[in-house]
C-alpha atoms as a PDB file:
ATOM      1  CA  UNK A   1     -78.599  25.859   9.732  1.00  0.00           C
ATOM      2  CA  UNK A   2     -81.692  26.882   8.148  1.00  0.00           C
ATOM      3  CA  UNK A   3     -84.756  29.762  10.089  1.00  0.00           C
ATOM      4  CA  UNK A   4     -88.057  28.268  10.843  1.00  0.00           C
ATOM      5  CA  UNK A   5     -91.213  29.495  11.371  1.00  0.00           C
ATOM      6  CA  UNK A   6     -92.906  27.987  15.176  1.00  0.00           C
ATOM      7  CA  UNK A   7     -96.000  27.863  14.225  1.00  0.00           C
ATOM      8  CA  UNK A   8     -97.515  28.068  17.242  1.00  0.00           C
ATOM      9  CA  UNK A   9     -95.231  31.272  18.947  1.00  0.00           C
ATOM     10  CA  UNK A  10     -94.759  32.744  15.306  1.00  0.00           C
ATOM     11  CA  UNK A  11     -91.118  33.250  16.333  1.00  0.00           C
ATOM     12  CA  UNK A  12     -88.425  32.221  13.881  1.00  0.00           C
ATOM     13  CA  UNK A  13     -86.114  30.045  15.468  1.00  0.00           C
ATOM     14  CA  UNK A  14     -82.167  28.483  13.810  1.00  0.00           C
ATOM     15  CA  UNK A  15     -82.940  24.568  13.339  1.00  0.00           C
ATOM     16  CA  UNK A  16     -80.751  22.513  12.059  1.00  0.00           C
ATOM     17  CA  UNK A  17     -81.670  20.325   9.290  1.00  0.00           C
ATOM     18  CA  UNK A  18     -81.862  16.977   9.947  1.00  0.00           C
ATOM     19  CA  UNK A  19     -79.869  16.288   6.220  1.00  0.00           C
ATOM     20  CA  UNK A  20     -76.841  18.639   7.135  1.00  0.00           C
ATOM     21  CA  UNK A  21     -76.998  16.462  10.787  1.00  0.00           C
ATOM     22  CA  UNK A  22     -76.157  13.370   9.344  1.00  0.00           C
ATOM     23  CA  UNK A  23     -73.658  14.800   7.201  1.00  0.00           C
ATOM     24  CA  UNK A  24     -72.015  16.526  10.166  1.00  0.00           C
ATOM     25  CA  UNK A  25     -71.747  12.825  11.986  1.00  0.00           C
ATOM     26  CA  UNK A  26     -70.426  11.506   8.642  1.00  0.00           C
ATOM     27  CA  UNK A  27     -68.301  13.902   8.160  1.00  0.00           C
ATOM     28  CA  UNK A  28     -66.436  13.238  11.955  1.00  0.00           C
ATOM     29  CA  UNK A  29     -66.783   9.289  11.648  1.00  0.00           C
ATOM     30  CA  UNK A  30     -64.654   9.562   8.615  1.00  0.00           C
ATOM     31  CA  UNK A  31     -62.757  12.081  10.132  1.00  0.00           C
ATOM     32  CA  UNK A  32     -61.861  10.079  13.141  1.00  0.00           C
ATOM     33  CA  UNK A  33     -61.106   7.071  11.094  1.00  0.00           C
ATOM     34  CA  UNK A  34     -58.890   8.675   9.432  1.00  0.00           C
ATOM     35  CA  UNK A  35     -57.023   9.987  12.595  1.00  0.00           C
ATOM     36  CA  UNK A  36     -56.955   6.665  13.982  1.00  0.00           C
ATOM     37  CA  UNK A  37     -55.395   5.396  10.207  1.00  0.00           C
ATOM     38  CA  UNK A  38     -52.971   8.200  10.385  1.00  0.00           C
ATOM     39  CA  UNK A  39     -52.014   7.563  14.158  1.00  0.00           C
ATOM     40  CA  UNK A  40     -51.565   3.754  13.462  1.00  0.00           C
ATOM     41  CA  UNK A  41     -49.089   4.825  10.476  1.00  0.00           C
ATOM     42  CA  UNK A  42     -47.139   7.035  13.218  1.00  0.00           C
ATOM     43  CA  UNK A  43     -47.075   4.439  15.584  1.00  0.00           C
ATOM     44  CA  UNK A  44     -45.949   2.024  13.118  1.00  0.00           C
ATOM     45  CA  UNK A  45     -43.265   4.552  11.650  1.00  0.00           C
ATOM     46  CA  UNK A  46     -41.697   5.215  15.097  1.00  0.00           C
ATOM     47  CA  UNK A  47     -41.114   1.598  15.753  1.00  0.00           C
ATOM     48  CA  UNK A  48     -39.453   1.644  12.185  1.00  0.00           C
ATOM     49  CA  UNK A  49     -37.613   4.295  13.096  1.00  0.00           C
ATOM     50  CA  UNK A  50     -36.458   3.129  16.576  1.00  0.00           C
ATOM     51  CA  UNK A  51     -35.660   0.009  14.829  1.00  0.00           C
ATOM     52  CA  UNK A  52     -33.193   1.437  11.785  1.00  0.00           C
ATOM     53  CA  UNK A  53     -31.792   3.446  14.996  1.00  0.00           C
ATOM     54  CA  UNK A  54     -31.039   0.605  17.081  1.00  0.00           C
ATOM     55  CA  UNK A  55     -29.759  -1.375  13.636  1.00  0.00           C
ATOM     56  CA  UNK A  56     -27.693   1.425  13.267  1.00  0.00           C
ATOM     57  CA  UNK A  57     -26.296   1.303  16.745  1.00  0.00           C
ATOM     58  CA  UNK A  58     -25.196  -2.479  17.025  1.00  0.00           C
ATOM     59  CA  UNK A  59     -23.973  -1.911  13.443  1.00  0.00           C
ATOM     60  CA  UNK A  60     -21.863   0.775  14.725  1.00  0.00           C
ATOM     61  CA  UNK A  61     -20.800  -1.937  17.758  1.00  0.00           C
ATOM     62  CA  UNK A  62     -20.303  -4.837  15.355  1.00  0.00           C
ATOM     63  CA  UNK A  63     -17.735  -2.712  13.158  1.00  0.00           C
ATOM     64  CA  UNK A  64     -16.123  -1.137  16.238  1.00  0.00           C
ATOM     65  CA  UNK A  65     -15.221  -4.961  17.186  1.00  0.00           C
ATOM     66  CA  UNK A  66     -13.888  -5.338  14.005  1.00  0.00           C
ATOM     67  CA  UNK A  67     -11.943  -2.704  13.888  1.00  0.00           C
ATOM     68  CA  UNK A  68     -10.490  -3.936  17.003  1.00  0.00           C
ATOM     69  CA  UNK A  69      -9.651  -7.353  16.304  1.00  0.00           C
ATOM     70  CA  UNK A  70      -8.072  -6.646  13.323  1.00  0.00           C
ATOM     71  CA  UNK A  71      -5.663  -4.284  15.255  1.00  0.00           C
ATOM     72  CA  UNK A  72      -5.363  -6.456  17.676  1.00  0.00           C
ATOM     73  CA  UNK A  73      -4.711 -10.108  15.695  1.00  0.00           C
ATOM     74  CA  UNK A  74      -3.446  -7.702  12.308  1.00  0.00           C
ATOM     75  CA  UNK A  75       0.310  -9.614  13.080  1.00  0.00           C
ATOM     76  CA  UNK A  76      -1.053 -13.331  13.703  1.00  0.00           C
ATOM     77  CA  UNK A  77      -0.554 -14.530  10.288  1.00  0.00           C
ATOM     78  CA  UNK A  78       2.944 -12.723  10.197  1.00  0.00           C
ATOM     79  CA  UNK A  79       3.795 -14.011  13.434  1.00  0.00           C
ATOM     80  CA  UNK A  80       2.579 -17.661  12.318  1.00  0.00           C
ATOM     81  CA  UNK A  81       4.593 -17.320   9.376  1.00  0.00           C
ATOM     82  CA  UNK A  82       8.140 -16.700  11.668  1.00  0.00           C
ATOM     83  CA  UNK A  83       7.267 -19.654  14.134  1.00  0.00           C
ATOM     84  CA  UNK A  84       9.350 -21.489  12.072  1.00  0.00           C
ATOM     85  CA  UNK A  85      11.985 -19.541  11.581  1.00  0.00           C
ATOM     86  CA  UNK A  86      12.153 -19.421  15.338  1.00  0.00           C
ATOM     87  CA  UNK A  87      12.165 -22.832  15.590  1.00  0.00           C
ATOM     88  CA  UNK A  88      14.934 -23.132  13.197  1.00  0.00           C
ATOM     89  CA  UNK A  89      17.036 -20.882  14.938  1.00  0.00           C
ATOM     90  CA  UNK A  90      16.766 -22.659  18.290  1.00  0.00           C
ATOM     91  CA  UNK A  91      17.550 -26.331  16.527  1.00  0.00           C
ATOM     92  CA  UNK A  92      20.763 -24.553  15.236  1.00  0.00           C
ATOM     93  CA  UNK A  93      21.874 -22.636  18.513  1.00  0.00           C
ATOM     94  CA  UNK A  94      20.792 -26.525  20.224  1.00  0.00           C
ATOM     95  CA  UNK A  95      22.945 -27.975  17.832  1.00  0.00           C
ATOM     96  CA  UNK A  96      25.851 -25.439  18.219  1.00  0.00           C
ATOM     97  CA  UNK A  97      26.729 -26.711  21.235  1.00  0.00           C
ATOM     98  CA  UNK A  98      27.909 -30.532  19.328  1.00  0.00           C
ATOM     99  CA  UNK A  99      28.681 -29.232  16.087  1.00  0.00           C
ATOM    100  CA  UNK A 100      32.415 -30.442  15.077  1.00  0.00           C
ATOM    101  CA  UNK A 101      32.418 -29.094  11.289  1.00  0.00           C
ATOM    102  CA  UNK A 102      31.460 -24.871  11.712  1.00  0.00           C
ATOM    103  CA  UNK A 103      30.443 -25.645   7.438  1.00  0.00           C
ATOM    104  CA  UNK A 104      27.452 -27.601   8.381  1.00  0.00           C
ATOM    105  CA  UNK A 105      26.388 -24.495  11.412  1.00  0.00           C
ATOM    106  CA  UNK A 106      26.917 -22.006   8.455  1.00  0.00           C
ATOM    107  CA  UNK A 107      24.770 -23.896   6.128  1.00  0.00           C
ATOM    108  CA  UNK A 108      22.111 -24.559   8.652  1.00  0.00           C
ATOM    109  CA  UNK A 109      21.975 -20.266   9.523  1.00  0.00           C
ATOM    110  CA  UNK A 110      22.098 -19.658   5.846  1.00  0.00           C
ATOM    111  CA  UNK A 111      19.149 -21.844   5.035  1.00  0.00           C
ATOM    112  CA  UNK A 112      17.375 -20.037   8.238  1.00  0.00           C
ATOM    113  CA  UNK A 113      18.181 -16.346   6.981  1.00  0.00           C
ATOM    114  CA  UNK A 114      16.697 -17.932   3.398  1.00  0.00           C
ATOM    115  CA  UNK A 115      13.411 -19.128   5.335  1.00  0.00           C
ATOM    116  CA  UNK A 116      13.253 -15.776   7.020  1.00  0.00           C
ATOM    117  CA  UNK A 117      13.898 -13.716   3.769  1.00  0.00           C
ATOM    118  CA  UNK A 118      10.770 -15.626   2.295  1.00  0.00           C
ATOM    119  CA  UNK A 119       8.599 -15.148   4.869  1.00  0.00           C
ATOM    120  CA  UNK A 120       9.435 -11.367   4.921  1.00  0.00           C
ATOM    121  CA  UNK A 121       8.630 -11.340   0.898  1.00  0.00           C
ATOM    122  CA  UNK A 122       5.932 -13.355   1.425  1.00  0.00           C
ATOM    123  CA  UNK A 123       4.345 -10.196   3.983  1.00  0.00           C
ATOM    124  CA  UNK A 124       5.348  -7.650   1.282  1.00  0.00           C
ATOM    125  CA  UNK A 125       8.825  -6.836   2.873  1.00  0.00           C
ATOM    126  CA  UNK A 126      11.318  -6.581   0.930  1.00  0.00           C
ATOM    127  CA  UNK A 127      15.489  -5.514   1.528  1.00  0.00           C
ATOM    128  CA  UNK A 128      17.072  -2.134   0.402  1.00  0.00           C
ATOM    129  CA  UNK A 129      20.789  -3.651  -0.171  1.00  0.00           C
ATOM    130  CA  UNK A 130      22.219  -0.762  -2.374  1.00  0.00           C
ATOM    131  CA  UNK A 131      25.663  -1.392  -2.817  1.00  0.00           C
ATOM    132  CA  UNK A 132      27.088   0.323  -6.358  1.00  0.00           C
ATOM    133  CA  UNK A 133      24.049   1.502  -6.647  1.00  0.00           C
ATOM    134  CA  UNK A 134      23.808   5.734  -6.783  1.00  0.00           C
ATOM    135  CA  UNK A 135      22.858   7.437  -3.406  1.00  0.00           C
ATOM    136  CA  UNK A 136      19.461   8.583  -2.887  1.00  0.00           C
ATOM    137  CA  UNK A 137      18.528  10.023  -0.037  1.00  0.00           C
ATOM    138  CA  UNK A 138      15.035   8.558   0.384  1.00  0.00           C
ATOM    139  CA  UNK A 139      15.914   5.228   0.861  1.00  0.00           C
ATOM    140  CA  UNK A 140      19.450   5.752   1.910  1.00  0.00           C
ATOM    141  CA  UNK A 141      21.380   7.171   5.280  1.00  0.00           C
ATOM    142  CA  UNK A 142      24.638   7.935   4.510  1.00  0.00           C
ATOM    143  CA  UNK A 143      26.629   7.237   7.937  1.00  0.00           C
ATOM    144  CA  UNK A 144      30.375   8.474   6.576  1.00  0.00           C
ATOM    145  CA  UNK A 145      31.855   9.548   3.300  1.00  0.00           C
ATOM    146  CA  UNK A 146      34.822   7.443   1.662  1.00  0.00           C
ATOM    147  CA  UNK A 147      37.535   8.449  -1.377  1.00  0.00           C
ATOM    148  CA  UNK A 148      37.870   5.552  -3.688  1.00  0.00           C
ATOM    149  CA  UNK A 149      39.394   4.983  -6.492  1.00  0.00           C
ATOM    150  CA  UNK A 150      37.541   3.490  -9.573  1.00  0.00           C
ATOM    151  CA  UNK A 151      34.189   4.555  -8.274  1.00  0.00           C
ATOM    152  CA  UNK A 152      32.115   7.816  -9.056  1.00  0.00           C
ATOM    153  CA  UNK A 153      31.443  10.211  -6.268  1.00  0.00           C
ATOM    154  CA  UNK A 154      27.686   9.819  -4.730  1.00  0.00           C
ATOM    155  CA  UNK A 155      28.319   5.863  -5.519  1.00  0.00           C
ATOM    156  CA  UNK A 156      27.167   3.437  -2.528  1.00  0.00           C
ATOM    157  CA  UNK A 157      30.482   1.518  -2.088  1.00  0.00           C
ATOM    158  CA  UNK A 158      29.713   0.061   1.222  1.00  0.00           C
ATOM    159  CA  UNK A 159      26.629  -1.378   3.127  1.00  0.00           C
ATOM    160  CA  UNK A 160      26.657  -1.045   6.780  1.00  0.00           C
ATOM    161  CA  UNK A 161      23.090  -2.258   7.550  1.00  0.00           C
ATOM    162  CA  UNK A 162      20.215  -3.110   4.846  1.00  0.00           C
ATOM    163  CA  UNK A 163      17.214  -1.107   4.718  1.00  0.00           C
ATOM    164  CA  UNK A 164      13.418  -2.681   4.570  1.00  0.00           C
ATOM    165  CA  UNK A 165      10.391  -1.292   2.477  1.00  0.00           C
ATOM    166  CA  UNK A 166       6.870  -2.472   3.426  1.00  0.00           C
ATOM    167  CA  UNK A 167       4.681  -2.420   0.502  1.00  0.00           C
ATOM    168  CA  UNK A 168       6.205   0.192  -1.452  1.00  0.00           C
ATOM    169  CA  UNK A 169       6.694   2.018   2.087  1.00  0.00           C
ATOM    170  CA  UNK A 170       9.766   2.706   3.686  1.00  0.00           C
ATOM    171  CA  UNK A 171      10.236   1.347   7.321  1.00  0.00           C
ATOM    172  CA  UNK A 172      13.790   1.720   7.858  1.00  0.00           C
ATOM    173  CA  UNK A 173      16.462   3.352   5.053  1.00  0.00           C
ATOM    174  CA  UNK A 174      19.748   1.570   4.635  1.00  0.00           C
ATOM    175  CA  UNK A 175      22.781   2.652   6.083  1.00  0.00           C
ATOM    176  CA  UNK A 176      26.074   3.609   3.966  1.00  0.00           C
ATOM    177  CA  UNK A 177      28.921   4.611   3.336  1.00  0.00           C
ATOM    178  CA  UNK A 178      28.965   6.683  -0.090  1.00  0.00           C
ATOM    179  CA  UNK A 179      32.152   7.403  -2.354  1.00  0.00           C
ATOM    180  CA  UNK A 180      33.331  11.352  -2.404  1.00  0.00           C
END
Protein backbone atom coordinates (compact mmCIF):
# COMPACT_ATOMS: atom_id res chain seq x y z
CA UNK A 1 0.00 0.00 0.00
CA UNK A 2 1.42 3.21 -0.91
CA UNK A 3 -0.13 7.26 0.71
CA UNK A 4 -1.58 9.52 -1.84
CA UNK A 5 -2.16 12.89 -2.06
CA UNK A 6 -6.38 13.73 -3.11
CA UNK A 7 -5.84 16.42 -4.84
CA UNK A 8 -8.88 17.88 -4.56
CA UNK A 9 -9.52 17.32 -0.35
CA UNK A 10 -5.61 17.55 0.18
CA UNK A 11 -6.07 14.56 2.49
CA UNK A 12 -3.64 11.68 2.17
CA UNK A 13 -5.41 8.63 1.74
CA UNK A 14 -3.73 4.40 1.72
CA UNK A 15 -4.28 3.29 -2.10
CA UNK A 16 -3.27 0.40 -3.22
CA UNK A 17 -1.21 0.19 -6.22
CA UNK A 18 -2.65 -1.17 -9.01
CA UNK A 19 1.02 -3.28 -9.68
CA UNK A 20 1.02 -4.89 -6.09
CA UNK A 21 -3.03 -5.72 -7.08
CA UNK A 22 -2.26 -7.89 -9.73
CA UNK A 23 0.42 -9.47 -7.95
CA UNK A 24 -1.85 -10.12 -4.97
CA UNK A 25 -4.44 -12.05 -7.55
CA UNK A 26 -1.37 -13.85 -8.97
CA UNK A 27 -0.11 -14.64 -6.09
CA UNK A 28 -3.71 -16.58 -4.85
CA UNK A 29 -4.38 -18.08 -8.47
CA UNK A 30 -1.14 -19.87 -8.08
CA UNK A 31 -1.81 -20.39 -4.68
CA UNK A 32 -5.08 -22.08 -5.22
CA UNK A 33 -3.72 -24.15 -8.00
CA UNK A 34 -1.49 -25.39 -6.07
CA UNK A 35 -4.03 -26.43 -3.30
CA UNK A 36 -6.13 -28.00 -5.76
CA UNK A 37 -2.61 -30.00 -7.13
CA UNK A 38 -1.85 -30.87 -3.60
CA UNK A 39 -5.53 -31.98 -2.75
CA UNK A 40 -5.70 -34.13 -5.99
CA UNK A 41 -2.29 -35.86 -4.75
CA UNK A 42 -4.20 -36.56 -1.28
CA UNK A 43 -7.08 -37.80 -2.86
CA UNK A 44 -5.13 -39.92 -5.08
CA UNK A 45 -2.82 -41.15 -2.10
CA UNK A 46 -5.82 -42.22 0.06
CA UNK A 47 -7.23 -44.39 -2.61
CA UNK A 48 -3.59 -45.87 -2.76
CA UNK A 49 -3.64 -46.29 0.57
CA UNK A 50 -7.14 -47.83 0.98
CA UNK A 51 -6.09 -49.98 -1.79
CA UNK A 52 -2.54 -51.53 -0.26
CA UNK A 53 -5.02 -51.84 2.92
CA UNK A 54 -7.61 -53.80 1.35
CA UNK A 55 -4.60 -55.86 -0.67
CA UNK A 56 -3.35 -56.42 2.55
CA UNK A 57 -6.58 -57.69 3.97
CA UNK A 58 -7.61 -60.40 1.29
CA UNK A 59 -3.88 -61.25 1.39
CA UNK A 60 -4.25 -61.89 4.96
CA UNK A 61 -7.69 -64.06 3.89
CA UNK A 62 -5.99 -65.84 1.00
CA UNK A 63 -3.09 -67.17 3.40
CA UNK A 64 -5.51 -67.86 6.26
CA UNK A 65 -7.22 -70.41 3.63
CA UNK A 66 -4.08 -71.78 3.07
CA UNK A 67 -3.13 -72.31 6.16
CA UNK A 68 -6.27 -74.14 6.56
CA UNK A 69 -6.29 -76.46 3.82
CA UNK A 70 -3.07 -77.56 4.35
CA UNK A 71 -4.11 -78.60 7.95
CA UNK A 72 -6.92 -79.85 6.85
CA UNK A 73 -5.79 -82.12 3.49
CA UNK A 74 -1.81 -82.16 5.24
CA UNK A 75 -2.58 -86.37 5.47
CA UNK A 76 -4.20 -86.86 1.83
CA UNK A 77 -1.13 -87.87 0.14
CA UNK A 78 -0.22 -90.15 3.22
CA UNK A 79 -3.55 -91.48 3.33
CA UNK A 80 -3.46 -92.08 -0.63
CA UNK A 81 -0.31 -93.73 -0.20
CA UNK A 82 -1.98 -96.58 2.50
CA UNK A 83 -5.15 -97.14 0.21
CA UNK A 84 -3.35 -99.85 -0.97
CA UNK A 85 -2.12 -101.30 1.74
CA UNK A 86 -5.71 -101.37 2.89
CA UNK A 87 -6.74 -102.95 0.04
CA UNK A 88 -4.19 -105.56 0.39
CA UNK A 89 -5.11 -106.39 3.71
CA UNK A 90 -8.79 -106.94 2.93
CA UNK A 91 -7.86 -109.33 -0.33
CA UNK A 92 -5.83 -111.38 2.29
CA UNK A 93 -8.42 -111.47 5.28
CA UNK A 94 -11.10 -112.28 1.90
CA UNK A 95 -8.89 -114.87 0.99
CA UNK A 96 -8.34 -116.29 4.56
CA UNK A 97 -11.45 -117.63 4.64
CA UNK A 98 -10.37 -120.44 1.39
CA UNK A 99 -6.85 -120.55 2.01
CA UNK A 100 -5.73 -124.43 2.37
CA UNK A 101 -1.76 -123.84 2.54
CA UNK A 102 -1.29 -121.06 5.85
CA UNK A 103 2.54 -120.53 3.63
CA UNK A 104 0.84 -118.76 0.87
CA UNK A 105 -1.49 -116.38 3.84
CA UNK A 106 2.01 -115.73 5.45
CA UNK A 107 3.57 -114.70 2.27
CA UNK A 108 0.68 -112.62 1.18
CA UNK A 109 0.82 -110.53 5.02
CA UNK A 110 4.53 -110.38 4.65
CA UNK A 111 4.47 -108.77 1.25
CA UNK A 112 1.60 -106.34 2.84
CA UNK A 113 3.76 -105.38 6.04
CA UNK A 114 6.69 -104.81 3.09
CA UNK A 115 4.17 -102.42 1.11
CA UNK A 116 3.30 -100.74 4.35
CA UNK A 117 6.99 -100.39 5.57
CA UNK A 118 7.62 -98.49 2.16
CA UNK A 119 5.00 -96.32 2.27
CA UNK A 120 5.93 -95.34 5.90
CA UNK A 121 9.73 -94.63 4.52
CA UNK A 122 8.44 -93.16 1.73
CA UNK A 123 6.53 -90.28 4.40
CA UNK A 124 9.84 -90.02 6.33
CA UNK A 125 8.89 -92.73 8.98
CA UNK A 126 11.11 -94.84 9.80
CA UNK A 127 11.25 -98.06 12.73
CA UNK A 128 13.31 -97.92 16.04
CA UNK A 129 13.93 -101.93 16.24
CA UNK A 130 16.89 -101.89 18.78
CA UNK A 131 17.56 -105.24 19.65
CA UNK A 132 21.54 -105.75 20.84
CA UNK A 133 21.75 -102.51 20.42
CA UNK A 134 22.85 -100.35 23.91
CA UNK A 135 19.87 -98.71 25.83
CA UNK A 136 19.25 -95.16 25.44
CA UNK A 137 16.73 -93.65 27.00
CA UNK A 138 15.59 -91.22 24.30
CA UNK A 139 14.45 -93.52 21.96
CA UNK A 140 13.96 -96.42 24.25
CA UNK A 141 11.26 -97.46 27.19
CA UNK A 142 12.55 -100.01 29.10
CA UNK A 143 9.30 -102.08 30.27
CA UNK A 144 11.32 -104.85 32.64
CA UNK A 145 14.91 -105.70 33.37
CA UNK A 146 16.33 -109.31 32.46
CA UNK A 147 19.81 -111.28 33.74
CA UNK A 148 21.40 -112.92 30.80
CA UNK A 149 24.15 -114.55 30.26
CA UNK A 150 26.57 -113.61 27.36
CA UNK A 151 25.19 -110.13 27.12
CA UNK A 152 26.47 -106.80 28.80
CA UNK A 153 24.26 -105.09 31.28
CA UNK A 154 22.25 -101.92 29.67
CA UNK A 155 22.17 -104.30 26.35
CA UNK A 156 18.58 -104.37 24.54
CA UNK A 157 18.08 -108.19 24.48
CA UNK A 158 14.46 -108.15 23.74
CA UNK A 159 11.93 -106.06 21.63
CA UNK A 160 8.49 -105.91 22.88
CA UNK A 161 7.06 -103.28 20.45
CA UNK A 162 9.14 -101.14 17.75
CA UNK A 163 9.40 -97.55 18.10
CA UNK A 164 8.74 -94.90 15.03
CA UNK A 165 10.74 -91.59 14.33
CA UNK A 166 9.15 -88.99 12.00
CA UNK A 167 11.74 -87.04 10.32
CA UNK A 168 14.41 -87.21 12.73
CA UNK A 169 11.47 -86.79 15.43
CA UNK A 170 10.44 -89.19 17.80
CA UNK A 171 6.66 -90.21 17.78
CA UNK A 172 6.64 -93.19 19.82
CA UNK A 173 10.03 -94.84 21.68
CA UNK A 174 10.39 -98.58 21.50
CA UNK A 175 9.58 -100.77 24.15
CA UNK A 176 12.22 -103.27 25.88
CA UNK A 177 13.39 -105.35 27.84
CA UNK A 178 17.19 -104.46 28.75
CA UNK A 179 19.90 -106.98 30.20
CA UNK A 180 21.00 -106.22 34.09
Amino acid sequence: MERFLDSESGSEELKENPVDEEKKEASIESLQEQLEKLQEQSKENLDKAIRAQAEMENLRKRTTRDVENAHKYALEKFATELLPVMDSLELGLSASTNVENVDDLRKGMELTLEMFGTVMEKFGITTIAPEGEKFNPELHEAVSMQEAEDVDSGIIVTVIQKGYILNERLIRPAMVVVAK
